[in-house]
Structure formats: structure tokens, C-alpha cells
C-alpha atoms as a PDB file:
ATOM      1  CA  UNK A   1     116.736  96.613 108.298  1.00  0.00           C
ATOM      2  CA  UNK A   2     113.182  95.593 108.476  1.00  0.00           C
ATOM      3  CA  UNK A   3     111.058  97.835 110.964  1.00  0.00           C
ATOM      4  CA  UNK A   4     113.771 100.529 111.340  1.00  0.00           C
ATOM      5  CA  UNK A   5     112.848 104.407 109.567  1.00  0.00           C
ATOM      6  CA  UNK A   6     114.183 105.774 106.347  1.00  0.00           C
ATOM      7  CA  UNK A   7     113.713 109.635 105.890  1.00  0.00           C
ATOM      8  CA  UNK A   8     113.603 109.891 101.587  1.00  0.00           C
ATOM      9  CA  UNK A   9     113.564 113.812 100.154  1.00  0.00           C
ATOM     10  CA  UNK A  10     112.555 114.461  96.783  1.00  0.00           C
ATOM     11  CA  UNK A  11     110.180 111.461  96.695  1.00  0.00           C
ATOM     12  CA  UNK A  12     107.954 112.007  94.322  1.00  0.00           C
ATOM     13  CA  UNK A  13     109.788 111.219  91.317  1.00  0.00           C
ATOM     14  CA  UNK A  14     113.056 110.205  89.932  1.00  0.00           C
ATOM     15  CA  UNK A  15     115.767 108.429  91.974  1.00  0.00           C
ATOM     16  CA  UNK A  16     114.272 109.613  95.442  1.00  0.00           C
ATOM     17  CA  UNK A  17     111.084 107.693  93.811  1.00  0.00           C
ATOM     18  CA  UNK A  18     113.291 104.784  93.208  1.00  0.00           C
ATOM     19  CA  UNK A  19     115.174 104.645  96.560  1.00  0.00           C
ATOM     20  CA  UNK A  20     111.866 104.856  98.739  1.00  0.00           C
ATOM     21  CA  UNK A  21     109.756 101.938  96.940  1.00  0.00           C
ATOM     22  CA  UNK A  22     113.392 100.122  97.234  1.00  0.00           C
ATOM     23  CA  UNK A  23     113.343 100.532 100.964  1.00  0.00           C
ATOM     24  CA  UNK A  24     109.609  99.842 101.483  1.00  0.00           C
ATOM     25  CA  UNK A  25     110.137  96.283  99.267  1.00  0.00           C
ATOM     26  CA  UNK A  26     113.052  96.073 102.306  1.00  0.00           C
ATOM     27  CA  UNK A  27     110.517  96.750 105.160  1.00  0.00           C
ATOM     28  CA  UNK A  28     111.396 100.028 106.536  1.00  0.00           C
ATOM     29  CA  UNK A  29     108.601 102.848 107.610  1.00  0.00           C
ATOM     30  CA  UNK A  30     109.607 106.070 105.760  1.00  0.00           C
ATOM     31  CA  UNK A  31     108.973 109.856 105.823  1.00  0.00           C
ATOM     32  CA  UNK A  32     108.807 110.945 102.827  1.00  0.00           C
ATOM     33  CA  UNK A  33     109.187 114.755 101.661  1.00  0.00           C
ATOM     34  CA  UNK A  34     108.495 116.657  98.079  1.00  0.00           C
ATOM     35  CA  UNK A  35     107.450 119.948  96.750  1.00  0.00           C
ATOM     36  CA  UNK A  36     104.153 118.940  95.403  1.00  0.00           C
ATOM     37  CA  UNK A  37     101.419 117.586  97.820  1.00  0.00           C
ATOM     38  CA  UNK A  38      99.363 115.731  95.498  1.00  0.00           C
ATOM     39  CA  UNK A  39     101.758 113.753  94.004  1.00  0.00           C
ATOM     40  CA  UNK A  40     103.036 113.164  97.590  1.00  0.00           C
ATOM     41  CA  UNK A  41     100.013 111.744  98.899  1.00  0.00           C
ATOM     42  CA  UNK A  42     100.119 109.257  95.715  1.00  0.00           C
ATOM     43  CA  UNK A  43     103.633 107.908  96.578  1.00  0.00           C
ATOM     44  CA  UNK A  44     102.462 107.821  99.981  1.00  0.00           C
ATOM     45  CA  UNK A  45      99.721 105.035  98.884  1.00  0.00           C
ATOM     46  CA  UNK A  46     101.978 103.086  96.584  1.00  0.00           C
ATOM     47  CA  UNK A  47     104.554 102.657  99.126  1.00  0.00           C
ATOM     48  CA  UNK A  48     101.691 101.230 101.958  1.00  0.00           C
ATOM     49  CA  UNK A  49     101.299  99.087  99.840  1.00  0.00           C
ATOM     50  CA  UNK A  50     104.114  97.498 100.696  1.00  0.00           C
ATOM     51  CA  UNK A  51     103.100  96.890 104.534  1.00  0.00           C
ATOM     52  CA  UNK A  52     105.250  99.700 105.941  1.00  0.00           C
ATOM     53  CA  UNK A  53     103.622 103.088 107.370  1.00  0.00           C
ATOM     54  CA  UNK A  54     104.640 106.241 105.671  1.00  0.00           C
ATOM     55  CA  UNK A  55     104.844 109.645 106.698  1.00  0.00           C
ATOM     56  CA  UNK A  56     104.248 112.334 104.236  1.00  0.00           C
ATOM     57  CA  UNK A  57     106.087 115.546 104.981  1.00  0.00           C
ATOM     58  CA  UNK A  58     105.488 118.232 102.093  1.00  0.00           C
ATOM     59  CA  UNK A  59     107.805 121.118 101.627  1.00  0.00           C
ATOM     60  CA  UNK A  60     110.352 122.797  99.631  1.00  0.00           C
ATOM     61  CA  UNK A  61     113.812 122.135 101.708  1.00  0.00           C
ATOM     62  CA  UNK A  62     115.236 125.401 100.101  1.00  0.00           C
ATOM     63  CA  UNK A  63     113.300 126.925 103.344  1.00  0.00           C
ATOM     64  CA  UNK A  64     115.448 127.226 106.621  1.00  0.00           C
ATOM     65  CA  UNK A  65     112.229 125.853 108.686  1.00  0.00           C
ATOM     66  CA  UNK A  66     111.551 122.879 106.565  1.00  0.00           C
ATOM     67  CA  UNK A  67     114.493 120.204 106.761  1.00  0.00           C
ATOM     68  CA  UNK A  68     113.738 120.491 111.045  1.00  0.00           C
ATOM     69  CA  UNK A  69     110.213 119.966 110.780  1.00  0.00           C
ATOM     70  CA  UNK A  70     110.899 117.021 108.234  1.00  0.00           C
ATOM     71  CA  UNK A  71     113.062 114.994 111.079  1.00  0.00           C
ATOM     72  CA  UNK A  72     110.529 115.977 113.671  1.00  0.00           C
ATOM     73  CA  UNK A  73     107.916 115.081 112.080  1.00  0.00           C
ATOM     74  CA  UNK A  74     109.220 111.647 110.538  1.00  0.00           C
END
């Protein structure tokens, strides 16, 4: 699975927290999306960490226009 993309939601805490530093210890890139930019950003750095680029897609997918621009943007 190494070098293929992983699209996490709700990655700043909690089991979507979990599941993305589980894939970036496997390798894979990964957009990442939460509510709350700041602690986004600090995910963000812990996962580089790993070697792996992340993308950092905030929003709140209870809005109809953010789930789109979270694939799109990933």
C-alpha cells in the first residue's frame, strides 16, 4: 500500500487520529479533514513525520459543499 492515498475525516482526534498515523507508519500520503484548523495543521506535522505528504482539508462535512471539495482537493 506504500505510495498509494488515504482520505481520513475526523482526524484530529480519536479513532480517525488513530487510523491516519496507522496509515502514515504504512506509507500512504493522506488528506486529512477536521473541524478545527489548528489542531489540523498539528496532525498534519506529526504525520510528515512519517515520510508521507499530507494534505490538510479543514471543514465541517455536515455542509453539502465540503465532502466534494475534500476529494478534490486530496
Amino acid at each position: 500500500m506504500k505510495g498509494k492515498v488515504a482520505l481520513v475525516t475526523g482526524a484530529t482526534r480519536g479513532i480517525g487520529k488513530a487510523i491516519a498515523k496507522l496509515l502514515a507508519e504504512k506509507g500512504l500520503h493522506l488528506g486529512i479533514n477536521g473541524r478545527d484548523e489548528e489542531a489540523l495543521r498539528k496532525v498534519g506535522h506529526e504525520l510528515e513525520a512519517f515520510g508521507v505528504e499530507v494534505c490538510l482539508v479543514p471543514g465541517d462535512l455536515s455542509r453539502v459543499d465540503v465532502p466534494e471539495r475534500i476529494v478534490k482537493t486530496t
